[in-house]
Protein backbone atom coordinates (compact mmCIF):
# COMPACT_ATOMS: atom_id res chain seq x y z
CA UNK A 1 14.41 -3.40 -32.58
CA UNK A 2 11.07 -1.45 -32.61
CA UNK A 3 9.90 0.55 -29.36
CA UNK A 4 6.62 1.97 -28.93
CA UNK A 5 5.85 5.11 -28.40
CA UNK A 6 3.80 8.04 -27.44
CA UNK A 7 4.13 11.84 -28.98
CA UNK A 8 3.27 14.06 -25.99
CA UNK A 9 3.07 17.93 -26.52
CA UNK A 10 6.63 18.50 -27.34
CA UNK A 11 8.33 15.62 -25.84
CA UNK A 12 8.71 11.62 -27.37
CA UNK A 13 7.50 9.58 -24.54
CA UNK A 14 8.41 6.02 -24.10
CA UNK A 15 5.59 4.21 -23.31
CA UNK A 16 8.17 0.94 -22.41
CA UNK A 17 10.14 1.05 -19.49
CA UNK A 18 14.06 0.75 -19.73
CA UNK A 19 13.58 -3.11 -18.78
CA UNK A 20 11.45 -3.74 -21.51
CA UNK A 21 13.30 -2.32 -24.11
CA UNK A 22 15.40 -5.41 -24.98
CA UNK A 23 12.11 -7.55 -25.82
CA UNK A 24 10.30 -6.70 -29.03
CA UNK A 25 6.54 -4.95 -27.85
CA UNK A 26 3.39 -4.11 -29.43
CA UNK A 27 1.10 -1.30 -29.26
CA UNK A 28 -1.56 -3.88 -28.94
CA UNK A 29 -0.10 -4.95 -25.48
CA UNK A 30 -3.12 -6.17 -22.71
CA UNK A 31 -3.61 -4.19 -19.98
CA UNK A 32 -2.74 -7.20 -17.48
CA UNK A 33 -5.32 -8.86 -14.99
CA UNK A 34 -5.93 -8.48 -11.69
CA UNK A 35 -5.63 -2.06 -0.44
CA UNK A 36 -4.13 0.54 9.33
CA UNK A 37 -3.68 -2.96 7.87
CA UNK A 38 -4.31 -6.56 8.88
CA UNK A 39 -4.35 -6.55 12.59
CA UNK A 40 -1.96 -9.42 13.13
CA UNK A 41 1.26 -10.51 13.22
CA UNK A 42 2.44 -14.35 13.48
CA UNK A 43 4.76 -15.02 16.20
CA UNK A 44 7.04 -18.56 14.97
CA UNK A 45 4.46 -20.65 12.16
CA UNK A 46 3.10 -23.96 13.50
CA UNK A 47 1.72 -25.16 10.24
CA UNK A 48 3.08 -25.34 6.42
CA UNK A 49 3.06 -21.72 4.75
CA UNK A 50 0.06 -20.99 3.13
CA UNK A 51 -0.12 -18.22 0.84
CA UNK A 52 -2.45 -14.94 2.23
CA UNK A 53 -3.28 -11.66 0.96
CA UNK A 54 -2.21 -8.98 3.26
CA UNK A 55 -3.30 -5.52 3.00
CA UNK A 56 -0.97 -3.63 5.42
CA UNK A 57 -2.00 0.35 5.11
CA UNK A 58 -5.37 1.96 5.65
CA UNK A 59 -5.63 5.51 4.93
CA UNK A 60 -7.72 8.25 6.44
CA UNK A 61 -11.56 7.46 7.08
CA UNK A 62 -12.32 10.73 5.19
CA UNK A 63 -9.43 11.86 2.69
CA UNK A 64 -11.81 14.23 0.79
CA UNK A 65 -11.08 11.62 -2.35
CA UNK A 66 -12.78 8.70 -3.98
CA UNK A 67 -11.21 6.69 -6.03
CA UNK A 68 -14.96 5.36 -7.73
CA UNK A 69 -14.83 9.45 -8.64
CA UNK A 70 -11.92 8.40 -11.33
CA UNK A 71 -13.44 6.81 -14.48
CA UNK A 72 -12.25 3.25 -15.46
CA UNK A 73 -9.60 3.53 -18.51
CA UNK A 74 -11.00 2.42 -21.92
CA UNK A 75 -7.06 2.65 -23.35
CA UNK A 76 -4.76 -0.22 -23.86
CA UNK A 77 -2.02 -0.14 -21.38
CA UNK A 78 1.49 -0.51 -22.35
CA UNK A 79 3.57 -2.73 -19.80
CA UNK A 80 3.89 -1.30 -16.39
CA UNK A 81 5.18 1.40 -15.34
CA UNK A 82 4.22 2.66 -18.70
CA UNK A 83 6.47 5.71 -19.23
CA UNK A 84 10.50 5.45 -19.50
CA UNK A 85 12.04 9.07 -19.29
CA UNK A 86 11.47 12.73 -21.38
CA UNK A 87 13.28 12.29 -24.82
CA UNK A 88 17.12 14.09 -24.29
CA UNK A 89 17.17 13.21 -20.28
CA UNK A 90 18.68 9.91 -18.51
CA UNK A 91 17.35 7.89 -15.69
CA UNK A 92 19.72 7.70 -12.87
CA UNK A 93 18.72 4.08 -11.10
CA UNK A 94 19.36 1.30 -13.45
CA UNK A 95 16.47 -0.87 -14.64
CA UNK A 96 17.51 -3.99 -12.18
CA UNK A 97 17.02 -1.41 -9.07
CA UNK A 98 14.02 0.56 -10.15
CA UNK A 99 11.17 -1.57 -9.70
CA UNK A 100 10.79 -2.84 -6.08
CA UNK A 101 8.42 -5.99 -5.94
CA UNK A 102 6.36 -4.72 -2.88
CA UNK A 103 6.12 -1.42 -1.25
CA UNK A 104 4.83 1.33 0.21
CA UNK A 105 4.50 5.24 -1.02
CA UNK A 106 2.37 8.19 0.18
CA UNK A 107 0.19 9.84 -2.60
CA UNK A 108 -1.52 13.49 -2.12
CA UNK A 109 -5.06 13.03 -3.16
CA UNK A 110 -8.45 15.12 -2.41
CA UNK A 111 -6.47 16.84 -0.02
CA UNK A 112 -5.46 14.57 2.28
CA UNK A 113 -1.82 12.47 1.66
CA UNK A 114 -2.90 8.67 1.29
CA UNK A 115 -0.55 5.22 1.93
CA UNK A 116 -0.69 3.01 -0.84
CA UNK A 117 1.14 -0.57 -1.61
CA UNK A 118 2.19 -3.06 -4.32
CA UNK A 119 4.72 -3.18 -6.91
CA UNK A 120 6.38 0.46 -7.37
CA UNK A 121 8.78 1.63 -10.12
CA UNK A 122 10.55 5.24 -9.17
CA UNK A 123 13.62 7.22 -11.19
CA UNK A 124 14.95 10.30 -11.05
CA UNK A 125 16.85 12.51 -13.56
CA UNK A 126 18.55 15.28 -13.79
CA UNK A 127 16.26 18.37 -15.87
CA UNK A 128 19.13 19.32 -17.88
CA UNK A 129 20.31 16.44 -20.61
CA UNK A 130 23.63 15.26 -20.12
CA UNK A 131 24.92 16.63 -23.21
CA UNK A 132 23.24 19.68 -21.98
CA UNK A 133 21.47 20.18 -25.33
CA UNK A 134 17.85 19.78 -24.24
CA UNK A 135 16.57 21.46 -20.68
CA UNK A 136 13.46 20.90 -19.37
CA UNK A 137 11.47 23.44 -16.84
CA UNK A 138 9.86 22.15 -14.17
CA UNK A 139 6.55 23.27 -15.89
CA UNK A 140 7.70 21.05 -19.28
CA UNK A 141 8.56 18.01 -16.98
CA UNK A 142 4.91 17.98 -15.68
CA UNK A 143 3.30 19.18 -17.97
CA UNK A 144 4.29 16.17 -20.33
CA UNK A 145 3.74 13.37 -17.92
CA UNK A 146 0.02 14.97 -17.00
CA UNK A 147 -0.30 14.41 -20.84
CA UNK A 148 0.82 11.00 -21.04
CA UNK A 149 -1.32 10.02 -18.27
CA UNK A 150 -4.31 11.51 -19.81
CA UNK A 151 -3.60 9.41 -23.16
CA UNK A 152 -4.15 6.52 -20.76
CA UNK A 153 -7.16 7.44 -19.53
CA UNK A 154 -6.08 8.71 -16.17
CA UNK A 155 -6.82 11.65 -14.03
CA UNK A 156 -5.49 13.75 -12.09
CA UNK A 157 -6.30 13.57 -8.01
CA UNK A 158 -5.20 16.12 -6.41
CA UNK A 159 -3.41 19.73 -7.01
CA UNK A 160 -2.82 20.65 -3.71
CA UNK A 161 0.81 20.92 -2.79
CA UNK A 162 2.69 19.41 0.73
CA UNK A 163 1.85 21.32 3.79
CA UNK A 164 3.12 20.57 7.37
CA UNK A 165 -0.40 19.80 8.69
CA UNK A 166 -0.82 17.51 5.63
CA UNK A 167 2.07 15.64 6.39
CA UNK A 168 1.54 15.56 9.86
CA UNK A 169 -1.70 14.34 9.48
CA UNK A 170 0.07 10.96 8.64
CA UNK A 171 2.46 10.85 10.96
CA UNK A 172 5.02 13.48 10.50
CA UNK A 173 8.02 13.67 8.02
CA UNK A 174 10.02 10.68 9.96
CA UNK A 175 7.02 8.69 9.15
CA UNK A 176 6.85 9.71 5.23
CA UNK A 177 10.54 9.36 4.09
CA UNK A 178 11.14 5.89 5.79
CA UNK A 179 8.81 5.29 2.04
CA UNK A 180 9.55 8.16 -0.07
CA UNK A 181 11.02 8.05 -3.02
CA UNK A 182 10.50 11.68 -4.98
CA UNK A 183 10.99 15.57 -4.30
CA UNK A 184 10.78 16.27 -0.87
CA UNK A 185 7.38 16.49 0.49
CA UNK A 186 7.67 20.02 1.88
CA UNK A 187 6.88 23.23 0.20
CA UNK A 188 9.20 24.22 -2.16
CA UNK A 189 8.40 21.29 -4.40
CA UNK A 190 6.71 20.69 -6.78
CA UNK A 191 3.85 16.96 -6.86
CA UNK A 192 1.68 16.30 -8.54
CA UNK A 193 -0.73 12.57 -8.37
CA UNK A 194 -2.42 10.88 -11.13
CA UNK A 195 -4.52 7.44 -10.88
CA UNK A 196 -5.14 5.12 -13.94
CA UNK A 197 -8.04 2.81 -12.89
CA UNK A 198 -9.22 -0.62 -14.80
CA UNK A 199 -11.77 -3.17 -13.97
CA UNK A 200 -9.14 -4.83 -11.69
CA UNK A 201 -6.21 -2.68 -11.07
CA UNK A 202 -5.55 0.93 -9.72
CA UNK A 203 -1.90 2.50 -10.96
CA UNK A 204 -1.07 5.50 -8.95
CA UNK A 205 1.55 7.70 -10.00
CA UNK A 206 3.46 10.50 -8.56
CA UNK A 207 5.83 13.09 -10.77
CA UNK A 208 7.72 15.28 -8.38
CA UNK A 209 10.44 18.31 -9.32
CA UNK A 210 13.15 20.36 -7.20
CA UNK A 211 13.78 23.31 -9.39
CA UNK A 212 16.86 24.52 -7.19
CA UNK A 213 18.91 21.80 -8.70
CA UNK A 214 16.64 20.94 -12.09
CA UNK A 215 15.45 17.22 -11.10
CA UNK A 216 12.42 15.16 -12.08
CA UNK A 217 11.36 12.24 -10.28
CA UNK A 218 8.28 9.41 -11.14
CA UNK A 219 6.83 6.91 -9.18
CA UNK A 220 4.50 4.81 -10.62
CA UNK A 221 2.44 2.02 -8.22
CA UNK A 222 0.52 -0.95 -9.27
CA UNK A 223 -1.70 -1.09 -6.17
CA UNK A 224 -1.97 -4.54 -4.96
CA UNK A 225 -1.47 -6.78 -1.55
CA UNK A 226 1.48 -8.80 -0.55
CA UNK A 227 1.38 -12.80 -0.79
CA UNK A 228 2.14 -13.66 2.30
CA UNK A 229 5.17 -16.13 3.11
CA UNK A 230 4.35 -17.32 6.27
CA UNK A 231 1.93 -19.64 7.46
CA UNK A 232 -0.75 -19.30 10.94
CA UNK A 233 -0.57 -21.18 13.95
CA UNK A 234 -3.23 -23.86 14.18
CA UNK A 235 -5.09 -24.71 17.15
CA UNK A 236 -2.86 -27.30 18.67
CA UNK A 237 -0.06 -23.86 18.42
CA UNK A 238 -2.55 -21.68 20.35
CA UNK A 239 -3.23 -23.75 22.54
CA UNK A 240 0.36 -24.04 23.64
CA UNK A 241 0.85 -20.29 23.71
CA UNK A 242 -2.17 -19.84 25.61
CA UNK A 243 -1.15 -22.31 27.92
CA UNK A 244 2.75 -20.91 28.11
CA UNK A 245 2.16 -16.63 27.86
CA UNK A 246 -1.82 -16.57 28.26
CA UNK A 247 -2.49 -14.55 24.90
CA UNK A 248 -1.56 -15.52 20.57
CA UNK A 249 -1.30 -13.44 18.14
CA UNK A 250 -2.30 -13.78 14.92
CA UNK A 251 -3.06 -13.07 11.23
CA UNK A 252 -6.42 -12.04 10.36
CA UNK A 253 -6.86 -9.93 7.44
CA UNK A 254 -9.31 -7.37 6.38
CA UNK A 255 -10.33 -5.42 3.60
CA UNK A 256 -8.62 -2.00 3.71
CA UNK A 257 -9.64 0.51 6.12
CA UNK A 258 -12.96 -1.60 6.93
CA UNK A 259 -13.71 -3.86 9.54
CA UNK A 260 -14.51 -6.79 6.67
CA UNK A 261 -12.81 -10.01 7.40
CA UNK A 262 -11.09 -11.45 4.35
CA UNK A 263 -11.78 -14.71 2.43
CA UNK A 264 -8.07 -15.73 2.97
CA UNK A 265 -8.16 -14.98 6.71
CA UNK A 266 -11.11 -18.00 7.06
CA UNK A 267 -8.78 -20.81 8.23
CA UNK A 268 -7.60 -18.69 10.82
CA UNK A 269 -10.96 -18.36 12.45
CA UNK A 270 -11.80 -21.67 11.31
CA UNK A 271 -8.57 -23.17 14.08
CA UNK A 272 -10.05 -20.45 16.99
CA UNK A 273 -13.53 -22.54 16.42
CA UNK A 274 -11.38 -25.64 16.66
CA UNK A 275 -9.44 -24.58 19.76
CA UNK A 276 -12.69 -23.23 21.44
CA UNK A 277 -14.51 -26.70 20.38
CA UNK A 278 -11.91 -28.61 22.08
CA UNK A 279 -11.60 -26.37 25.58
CA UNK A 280 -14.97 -26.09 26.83
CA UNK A 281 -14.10 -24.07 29.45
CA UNK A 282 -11.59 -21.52 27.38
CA UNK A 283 -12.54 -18.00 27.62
CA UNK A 284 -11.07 -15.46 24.79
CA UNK A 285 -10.85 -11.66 24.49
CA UNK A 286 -10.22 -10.92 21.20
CA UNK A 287 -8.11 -8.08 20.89
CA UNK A 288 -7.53 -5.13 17.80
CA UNK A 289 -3.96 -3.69 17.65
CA UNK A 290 -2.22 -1.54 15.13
CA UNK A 291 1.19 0.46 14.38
CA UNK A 292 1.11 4.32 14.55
CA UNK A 293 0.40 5.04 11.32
CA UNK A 294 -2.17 7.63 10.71
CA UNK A 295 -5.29 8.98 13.45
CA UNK A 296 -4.53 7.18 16.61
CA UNK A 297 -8.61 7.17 17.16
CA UNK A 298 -9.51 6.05 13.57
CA UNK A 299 -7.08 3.29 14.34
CA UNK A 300 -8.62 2.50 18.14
CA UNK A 301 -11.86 2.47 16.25
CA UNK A 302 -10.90 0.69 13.08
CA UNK A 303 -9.33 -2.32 15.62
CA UNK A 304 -11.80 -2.24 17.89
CA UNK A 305 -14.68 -2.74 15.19
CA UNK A 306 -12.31 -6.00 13.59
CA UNK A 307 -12.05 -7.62 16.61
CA UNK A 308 -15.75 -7.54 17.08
CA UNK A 309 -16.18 -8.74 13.41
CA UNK A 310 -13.56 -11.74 14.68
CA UNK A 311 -16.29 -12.45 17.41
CA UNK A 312 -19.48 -11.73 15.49
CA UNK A 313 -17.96 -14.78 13.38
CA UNK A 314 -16.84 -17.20 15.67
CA UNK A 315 -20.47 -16.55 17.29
CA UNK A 316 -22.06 -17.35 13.49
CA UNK A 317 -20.28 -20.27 13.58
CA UNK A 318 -21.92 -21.59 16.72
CA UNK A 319 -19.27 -20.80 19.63
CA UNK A 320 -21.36 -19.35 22.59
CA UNK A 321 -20.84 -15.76 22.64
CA UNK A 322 -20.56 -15.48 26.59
CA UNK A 323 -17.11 -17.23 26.17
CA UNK A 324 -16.13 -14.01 23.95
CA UNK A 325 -15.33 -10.19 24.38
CA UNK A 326 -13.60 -8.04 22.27
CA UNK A 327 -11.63 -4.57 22.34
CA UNK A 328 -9.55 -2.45 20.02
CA UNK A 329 -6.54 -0.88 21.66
CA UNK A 330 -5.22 1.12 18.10
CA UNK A 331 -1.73 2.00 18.55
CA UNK A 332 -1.29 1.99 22.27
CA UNK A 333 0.30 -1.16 23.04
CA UNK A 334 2.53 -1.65 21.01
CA UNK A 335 5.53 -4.70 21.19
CA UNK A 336 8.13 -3.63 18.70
CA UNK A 337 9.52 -0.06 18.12
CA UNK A 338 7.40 2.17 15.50
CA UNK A 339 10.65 3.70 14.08
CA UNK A 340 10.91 0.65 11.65
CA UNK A 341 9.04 -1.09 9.00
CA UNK A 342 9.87 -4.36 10.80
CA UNK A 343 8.75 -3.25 14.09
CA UNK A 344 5.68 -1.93 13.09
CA UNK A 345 4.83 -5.23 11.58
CA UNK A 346 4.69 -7.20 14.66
CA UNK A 347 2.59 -4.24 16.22
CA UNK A 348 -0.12 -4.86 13.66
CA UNK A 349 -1.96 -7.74 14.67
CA UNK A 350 -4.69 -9.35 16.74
CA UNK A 351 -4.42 -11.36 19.83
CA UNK A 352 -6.99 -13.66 21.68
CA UNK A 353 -6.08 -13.44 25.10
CA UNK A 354 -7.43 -16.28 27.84
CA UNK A 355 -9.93 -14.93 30.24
């Protein structure tokens, strides 16, 4: 059965992952079609699920990186993740574990340490074959995958190496490793980021090394949002919770890091027009809240300039805006515990709260 593959300074590199190997492939392979968060989180659905785009991690305002500053790849890309491991070594998670349908990693670029989801591959392997007839340096390791990336038409984004303030700057170490899957991002180790761009897609990749014990890790992450499983609440559903607790809250998406309400998020706003239309006399503050993820004020600003964007559209669509206000609260009120993926979900969110 015939692999592809790609001859990189010194070292064969696979250009299929492990997965792929046992279908036949084609150098001609298409490069396939196509980022604190939504502020909302749906308490029980009222209505049938519809599916929704949900971006759920904003980085930095100013990360010292662009991603426009990469140029788009002319090359054709293999299947993703691209690269299978340095000729001689072994990957140690099997193919059915190594490629997690949605997820989360943080990526040093510029000089700031950016969150970025969608569908990640990550191995690891030991440096030193197992027949102990080829050893890599840590130097080799890198040097190879920087290579391979290149041949794609990637770039490198950022040489800077971990630093406490860098980490801290997101949140602190607990924060990182709840989604880290590499080296350990402390000094010591070695990282290194690369991002391939398209017309449609971004592919961030990570290649860490630990040269204490010779290991090699790769993450490679097809930036992308999650489909969201569950449905909103319509207006009849608000109604009832504004009645029962006197605030909802709710899924209302935005474009990443901005305040820009997203085309999938419409029929939300279109059933607070329809529960305002019907309750003459309802007064709403619409309210911004997020997890603790990142600046605490970028995040108070970043919810407090969606909400407005929430009322600035209900107003376009004719509801009276003396029946509206708006704040963004950030992280400060939060209603789960932060410690947990799930917990921070149901902090991320925005409420309307009866006035």
């Amino acid at each position: 059965m015939r692999q592809t593959r790609l001859l990189i300074g010194s070292t064969l590199f696979l250009l299929l992952l492990s997965a792929c190997k046992q279908q036949d492939t084609s150098p001609a392979a298409t490069t396939p079609a196509g980022t604190n968060t939504p502020e909302a989180m749906t308490e029980a659905p009222a209505a049938p699920p519809a599916a929704a785009v949900v971006e759920t991690v904003a980085p930095k305002a100013d990360t010292g990186f662009s991603v426009e500053s990469v140029p788009l790849s002319t090359a054709t890309l293999p299947p993703f993740p691209f690269f299978d491991v340095p000729e001689g070594l072994v990957a140690k998670i099997k193919a059915d574990k190594s490629t997690v349908g949605f997820a989360r990693h943080f990526f040093l670029a510029g000089k700031n340490m950016i969150p970025v989801e969608g569908r990640l591959y990550h191995n690891q392997m030991s440096l030193i074959g197992p027949d102990k007839q080829r050893e890599y340096s840590t130097t080799e390791f890198h040097r190879n995958y920087r290579d391979a990336v290149l041949a794609l038409g990637g770039a490198e984004i950022s040489e800077t190496q971990f630093t406490r303030p860098i980490v801290d700057e997101v949140g602190g170490l607990r924060e990182v490793n709840q989604y880290w899957r590499s080296a350990p991002p402390t000094s010591g180790y070695e990282h290194h980021s690369y991002l391939i761009r398209t017309a449609d897609k971004e592919y961030w990749i990570h290649v860490g090394t630990a040269a204490a014990r010779p290991a090699g890790y790769l993450v490679v992450l097809e930036k992308q949002a999650m489909t969201q499983s569950l449905g909103f609440l319509d207006a009849s559903a608000m109604k009832s919770a504004l009645d029962a607790e006197g605030r909802v809250s709710l899924h209302i998406n935005f474009d990443t890091d901005k305040s820009t309400l997203r085309a999938d998020s419409q029929a939300v706003v279109d059933e607070i027009k329809k529960l305002l239309d019907a309750n003459a006399g309802l007064k709403l503050s619409i309210e911004g809240h997020t997890d603790n993820t990142g600046s605490a004020d970028h995040n108070r600003q970043l919810s407090s300039a969606r909400a407005r964007t929430v009322l600035d559209t209900l107003v376009g669509l004719g509801i009276d805006a003396s029946r509206l206000d708006s704040k963004g609260f950030g992280p400060d009120k939060p209603v789960a515990d932060n410690a947990n993926e799930a917990g921070r979900a149901k902090n991320r969110r925005v409420e309307l709260v009866k006035l």
